[in-house]
Protein backbone atom coordinates (compact mmCIF):
# COMPACT_ATOMS: atom_id res chain seq x y z
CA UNK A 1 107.21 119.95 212.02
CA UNK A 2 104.89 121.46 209.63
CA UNK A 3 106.01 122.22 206.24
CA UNK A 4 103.73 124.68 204.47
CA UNK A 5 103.96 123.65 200.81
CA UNK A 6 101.71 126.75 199.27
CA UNK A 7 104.53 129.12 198.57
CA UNK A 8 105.47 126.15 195.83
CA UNK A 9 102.26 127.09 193.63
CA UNK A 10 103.43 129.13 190.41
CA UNK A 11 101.79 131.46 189.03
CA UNK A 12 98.96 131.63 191.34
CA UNK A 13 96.47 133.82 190.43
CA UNK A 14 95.95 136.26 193.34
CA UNK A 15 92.87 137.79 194.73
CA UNK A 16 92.61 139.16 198.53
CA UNK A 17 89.15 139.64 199.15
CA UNK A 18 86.04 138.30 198.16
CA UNK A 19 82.26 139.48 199.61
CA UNK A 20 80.06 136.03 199.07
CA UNK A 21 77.30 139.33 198.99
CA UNK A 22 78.84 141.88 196.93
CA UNK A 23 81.47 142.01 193.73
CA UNK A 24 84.57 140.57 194.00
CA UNK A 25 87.64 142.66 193.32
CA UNK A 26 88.57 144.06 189.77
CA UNK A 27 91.00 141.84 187.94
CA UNK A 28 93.67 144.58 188.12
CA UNK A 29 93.59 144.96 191.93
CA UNK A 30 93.54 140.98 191.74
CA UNK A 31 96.41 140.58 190.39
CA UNK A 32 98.51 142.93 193.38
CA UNK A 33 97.65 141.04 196.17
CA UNK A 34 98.65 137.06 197.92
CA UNK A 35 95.62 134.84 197.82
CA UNK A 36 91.88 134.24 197.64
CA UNK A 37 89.50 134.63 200.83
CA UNK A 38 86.03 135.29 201.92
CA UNK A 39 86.54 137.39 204.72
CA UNK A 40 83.45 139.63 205.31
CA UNK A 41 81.36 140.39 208.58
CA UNK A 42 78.32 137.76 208.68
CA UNK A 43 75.76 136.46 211.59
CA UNK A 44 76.66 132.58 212.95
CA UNK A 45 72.79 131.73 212.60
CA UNK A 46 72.94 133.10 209.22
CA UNK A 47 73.04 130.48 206.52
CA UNK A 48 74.95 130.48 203.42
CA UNK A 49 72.95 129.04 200.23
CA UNK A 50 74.48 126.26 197.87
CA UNK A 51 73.21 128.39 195.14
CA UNK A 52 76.34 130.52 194.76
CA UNK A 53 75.96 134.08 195.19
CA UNK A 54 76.82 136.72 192.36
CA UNK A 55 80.04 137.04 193.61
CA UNK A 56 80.92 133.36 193.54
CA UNK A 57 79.69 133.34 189.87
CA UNK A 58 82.21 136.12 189.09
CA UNK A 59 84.87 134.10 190.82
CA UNK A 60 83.90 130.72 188.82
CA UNK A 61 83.68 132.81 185.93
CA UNK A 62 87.32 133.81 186.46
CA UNK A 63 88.66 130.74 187.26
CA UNK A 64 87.79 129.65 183.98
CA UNK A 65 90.65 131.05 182.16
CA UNK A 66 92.94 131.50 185.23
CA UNK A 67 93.45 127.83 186.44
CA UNK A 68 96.06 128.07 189.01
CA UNK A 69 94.46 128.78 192.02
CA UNK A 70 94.50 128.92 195.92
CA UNK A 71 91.10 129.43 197.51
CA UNK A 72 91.65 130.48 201.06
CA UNK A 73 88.32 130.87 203.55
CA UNK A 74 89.74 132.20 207.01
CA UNK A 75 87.17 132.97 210.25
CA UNK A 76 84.15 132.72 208.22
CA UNK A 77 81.03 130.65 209.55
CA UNK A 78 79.97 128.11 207.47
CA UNK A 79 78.00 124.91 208.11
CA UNK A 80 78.54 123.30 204.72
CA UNK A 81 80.77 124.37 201.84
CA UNK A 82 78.92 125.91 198.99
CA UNK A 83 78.77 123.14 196.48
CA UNK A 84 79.60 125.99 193.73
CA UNK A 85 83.37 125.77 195.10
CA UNK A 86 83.35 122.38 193.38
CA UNK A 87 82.62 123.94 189.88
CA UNK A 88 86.12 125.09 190.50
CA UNK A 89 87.81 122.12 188.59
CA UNK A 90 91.12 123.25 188.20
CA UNK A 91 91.73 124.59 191.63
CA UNK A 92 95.25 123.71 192.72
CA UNK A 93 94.47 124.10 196.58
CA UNK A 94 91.93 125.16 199.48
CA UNK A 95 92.47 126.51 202.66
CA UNK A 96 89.52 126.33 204.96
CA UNK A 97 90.22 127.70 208.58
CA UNK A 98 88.71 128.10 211.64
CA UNK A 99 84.79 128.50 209.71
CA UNK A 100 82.74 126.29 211.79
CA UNK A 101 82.39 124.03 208.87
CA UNK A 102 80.61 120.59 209.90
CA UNK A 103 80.77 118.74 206.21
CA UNK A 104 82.24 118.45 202.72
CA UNK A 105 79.76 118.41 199.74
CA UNK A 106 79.77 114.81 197.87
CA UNK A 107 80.68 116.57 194.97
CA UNK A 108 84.79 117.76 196.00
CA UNK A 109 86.13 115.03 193.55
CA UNK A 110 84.89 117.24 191.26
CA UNK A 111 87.99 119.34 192.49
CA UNK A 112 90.15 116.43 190.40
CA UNK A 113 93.85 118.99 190.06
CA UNK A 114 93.47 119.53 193.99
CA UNK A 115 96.97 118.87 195.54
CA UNK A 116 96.70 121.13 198.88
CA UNK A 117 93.72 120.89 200.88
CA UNK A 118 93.75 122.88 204.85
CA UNK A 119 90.25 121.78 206.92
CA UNK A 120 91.75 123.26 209.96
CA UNK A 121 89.93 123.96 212.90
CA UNK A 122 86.52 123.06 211.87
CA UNK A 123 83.70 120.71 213.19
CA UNK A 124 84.45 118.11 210.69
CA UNK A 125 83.19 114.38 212.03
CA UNK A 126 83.73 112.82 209.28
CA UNK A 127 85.22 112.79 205.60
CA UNK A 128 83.49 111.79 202.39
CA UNK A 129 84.21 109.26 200.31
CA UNK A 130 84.72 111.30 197.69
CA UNK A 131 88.05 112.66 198.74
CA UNK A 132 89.44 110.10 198.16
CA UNK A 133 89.12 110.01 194.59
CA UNK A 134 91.41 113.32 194.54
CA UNK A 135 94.20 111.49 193.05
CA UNK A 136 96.83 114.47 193.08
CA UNK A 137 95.95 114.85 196.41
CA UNK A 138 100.30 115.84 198.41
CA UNK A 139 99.06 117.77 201.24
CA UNK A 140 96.01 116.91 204.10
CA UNK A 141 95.53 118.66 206.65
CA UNK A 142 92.56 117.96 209.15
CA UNK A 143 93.58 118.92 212.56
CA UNK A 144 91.45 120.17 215.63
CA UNK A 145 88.26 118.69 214.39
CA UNK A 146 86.32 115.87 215.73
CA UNK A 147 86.90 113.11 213.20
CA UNK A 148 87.86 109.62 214.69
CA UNK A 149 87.79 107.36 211.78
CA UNK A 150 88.29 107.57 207.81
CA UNK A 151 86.86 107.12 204.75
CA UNK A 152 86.88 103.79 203.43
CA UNK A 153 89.40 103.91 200.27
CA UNK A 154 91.67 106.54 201.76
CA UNK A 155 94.47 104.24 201.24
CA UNK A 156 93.64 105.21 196.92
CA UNK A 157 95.31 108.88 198.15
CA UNK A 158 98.39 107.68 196.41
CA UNK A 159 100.42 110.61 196.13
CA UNK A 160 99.58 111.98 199.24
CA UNK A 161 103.11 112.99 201.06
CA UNK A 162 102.03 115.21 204.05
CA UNK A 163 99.19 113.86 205.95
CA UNK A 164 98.09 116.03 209.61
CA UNK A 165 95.29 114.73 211.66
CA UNK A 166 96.22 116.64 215.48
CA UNK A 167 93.70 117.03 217.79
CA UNK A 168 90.92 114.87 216.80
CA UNK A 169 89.28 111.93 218.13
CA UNK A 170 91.26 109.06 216.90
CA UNK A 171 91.34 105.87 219.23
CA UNK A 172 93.30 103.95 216.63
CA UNK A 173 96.09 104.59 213.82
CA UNK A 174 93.69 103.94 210.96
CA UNK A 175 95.21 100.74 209.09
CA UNK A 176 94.53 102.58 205.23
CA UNK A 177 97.05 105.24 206.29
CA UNK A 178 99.84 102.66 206.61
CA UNK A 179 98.54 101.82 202.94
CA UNK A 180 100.09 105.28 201.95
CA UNK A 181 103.41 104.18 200.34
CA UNK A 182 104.47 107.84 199.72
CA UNK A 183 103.88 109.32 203.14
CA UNK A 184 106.85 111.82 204.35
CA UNK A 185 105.72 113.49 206.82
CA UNK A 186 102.44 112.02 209.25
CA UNK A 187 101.19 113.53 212.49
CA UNK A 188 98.47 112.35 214.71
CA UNK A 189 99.37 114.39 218.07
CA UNK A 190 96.81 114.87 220.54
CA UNK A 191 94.26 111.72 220.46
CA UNK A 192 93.58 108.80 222.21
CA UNK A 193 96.04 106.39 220.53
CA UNK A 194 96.96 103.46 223.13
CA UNK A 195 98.41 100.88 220.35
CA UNK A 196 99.87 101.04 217.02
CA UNK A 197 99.28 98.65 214.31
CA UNK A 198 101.93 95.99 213.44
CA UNK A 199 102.37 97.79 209.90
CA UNK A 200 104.26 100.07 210.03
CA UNK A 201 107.17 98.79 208.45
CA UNK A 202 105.25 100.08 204.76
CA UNK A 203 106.39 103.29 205.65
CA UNK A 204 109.48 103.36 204.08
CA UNK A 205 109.35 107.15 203.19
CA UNK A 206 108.53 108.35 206.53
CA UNK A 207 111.05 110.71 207.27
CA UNK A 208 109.35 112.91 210.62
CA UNK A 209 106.25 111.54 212.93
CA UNK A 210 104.38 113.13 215.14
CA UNK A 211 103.01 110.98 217.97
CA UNK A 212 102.84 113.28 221.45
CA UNK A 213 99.95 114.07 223.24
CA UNK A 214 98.44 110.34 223.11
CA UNK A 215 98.20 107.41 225.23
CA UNK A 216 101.14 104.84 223.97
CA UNK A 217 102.67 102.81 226.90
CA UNK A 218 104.68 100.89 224.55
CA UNK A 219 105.74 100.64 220.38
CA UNK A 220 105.55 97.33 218.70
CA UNK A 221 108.81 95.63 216.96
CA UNK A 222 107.86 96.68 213.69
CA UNK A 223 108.38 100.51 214.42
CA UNK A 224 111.57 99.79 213.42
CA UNK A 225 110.79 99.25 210.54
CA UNK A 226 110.58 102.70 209.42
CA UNK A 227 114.22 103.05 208.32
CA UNK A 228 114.32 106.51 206.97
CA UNK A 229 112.56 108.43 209.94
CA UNK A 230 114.83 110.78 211.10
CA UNK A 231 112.02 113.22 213.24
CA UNK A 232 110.31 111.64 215.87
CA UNK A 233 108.16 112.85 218.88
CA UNK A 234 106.39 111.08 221.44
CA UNK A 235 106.27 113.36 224.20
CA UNK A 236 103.45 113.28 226.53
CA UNK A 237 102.86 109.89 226.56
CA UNK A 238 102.90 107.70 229.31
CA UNK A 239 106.01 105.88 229.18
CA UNK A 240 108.03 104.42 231.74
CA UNK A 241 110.93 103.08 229.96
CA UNK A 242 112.08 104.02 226.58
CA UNK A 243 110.78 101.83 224.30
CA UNK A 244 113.41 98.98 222.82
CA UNK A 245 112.51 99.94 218.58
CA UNK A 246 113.90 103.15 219.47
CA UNK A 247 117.44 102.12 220.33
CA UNK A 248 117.38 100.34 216.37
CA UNK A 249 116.46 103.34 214.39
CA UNK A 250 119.20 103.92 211.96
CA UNK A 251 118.72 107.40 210.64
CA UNK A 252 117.31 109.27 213.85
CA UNK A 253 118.33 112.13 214.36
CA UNK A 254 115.74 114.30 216.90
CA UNK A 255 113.64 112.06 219.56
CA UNK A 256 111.55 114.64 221.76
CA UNK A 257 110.13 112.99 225.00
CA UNK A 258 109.65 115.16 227.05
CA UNK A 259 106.61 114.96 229.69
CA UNK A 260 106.56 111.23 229.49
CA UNK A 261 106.79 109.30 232.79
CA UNK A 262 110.24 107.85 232.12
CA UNK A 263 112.04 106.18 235.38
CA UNK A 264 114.88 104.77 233.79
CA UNK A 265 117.31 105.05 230.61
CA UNK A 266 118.87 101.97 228.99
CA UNK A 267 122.36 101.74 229.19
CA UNK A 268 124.38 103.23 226.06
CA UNK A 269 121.25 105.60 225.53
């Protein structure tokens, strides 16, 4: 289901490796390889400073007349983001994967051009406020942390079209993401959902949705509402009958439900 939407950044400036404790690579080398990433050998009880090291300065240096950039941070233990990343105005996306990382400074709407943003894998509870300020904001990605609610204003994400929040903690579909008029692609896999709102009809974009791995029983009337959603799973849930909003979907194409509890099929299914 997921689309990655990086390869659509032109004329990235490129730079493979960066040592948070040692130079980063020469501009010519830079300019060889596919993206940007702190990858370097480093204790987990060691902590990394706010004050950015030497090598970050370089970096923010050099993003000053190179604007087009994806920051990339892959297997690399961090509590906190370095607030320094934020000086990095006119970054055009950040990848941040698998790090440990438990929090987002205040200061990422400082990050105002940001239109991809990966928090994969992390320790993330919770989102700041501030995000949602990031106005050019397409592409969100939080999945496998341990976040089970949102920020209040995260509706104000207007241009957000690709929205992934797997393997968290969510008991509820949070009503501001029905608020997001330009949503195309949403998935929420693997929490504790037992109900949907009665909103859903806003989504008129919606085109796939990702639902499997919860704990729906049933789907209220206004599912089908969403009259351009052609992509739908909600496998692994615990469904005994196929649920009647499916059978008035207009555009569907691919319904997965597999490893549901399903005892019967309506007729004409």
């Amino acid at each position: 289901m997921r689309k990655t939407t990086q390869k659509k950044l032109e004329k990235v400036v490129q730079i493979q490796k960066i040592d948070l404790y040692n130079d980063i690579l020469p501009r010519s080398q830079a300019m060889m390889v596919k993206d940007i990433r702190f990858e370097v050998d480093k204790e987990e009880d060691e902590d990394i400073e706010n004050e950015p090291s030497q090598s970050l300065k370089q970096l923010i240096d050099y993003h000053k007349t190179n604007k087009q950039l994806f920051l990339r941070i892959f297997g690399y233990p961090l509590d906190m983001l370095p607030v320094a990343v934020c000086q990095m105005r006119y970054l055009q996306g950040m990848s941040i994967l698998h790090c440990h990382l438990r929090q987002l400074p205040d200061n990422i709407d400082s990050l105002k051009k940001l239109r991809h943003l990966f928090l994969i894998q992390n320790r993330l509870t919770e989102l700041p406020v501030s995000l949602t300020t990031l106005k050019y904001l397409q592409y969100l990605d939080v999945s496998d942390n341990s976040i089970d609610a949102l920020p209040v204003g995260f509706e104000q994400l207007i241009q957000l079209t690709d929205l992934y929040m797997d393997n968290n903690c969510f008991s509820m579909l949070p009503i501001s993401v029905t608020g997001l008029k330009k949503l195309i692609r949403f998935s929420l896999a693997g929490n504790q959902l037992t109900v949907l709102p009665d909103v859903l009809h806003n989504w008129k974009k919606l085109n796939r949705l990702n639902l499997s791995k919860n704990k729906l029983t049933d789907l209220t009337p206004e599912f089908e509402g969403m009259t351009r959603l052609e992509w739908l799973d909600l496998s692994e849930n615990p469904f005994r009958f196929v649920p009647t909003p499916l059978l008035n979907l207009p555009k569907i194409e691919l319904l997965f439900l597999r490893g549901c509890q399903l005892v019967d099929l309506p007729e004409g299914f």
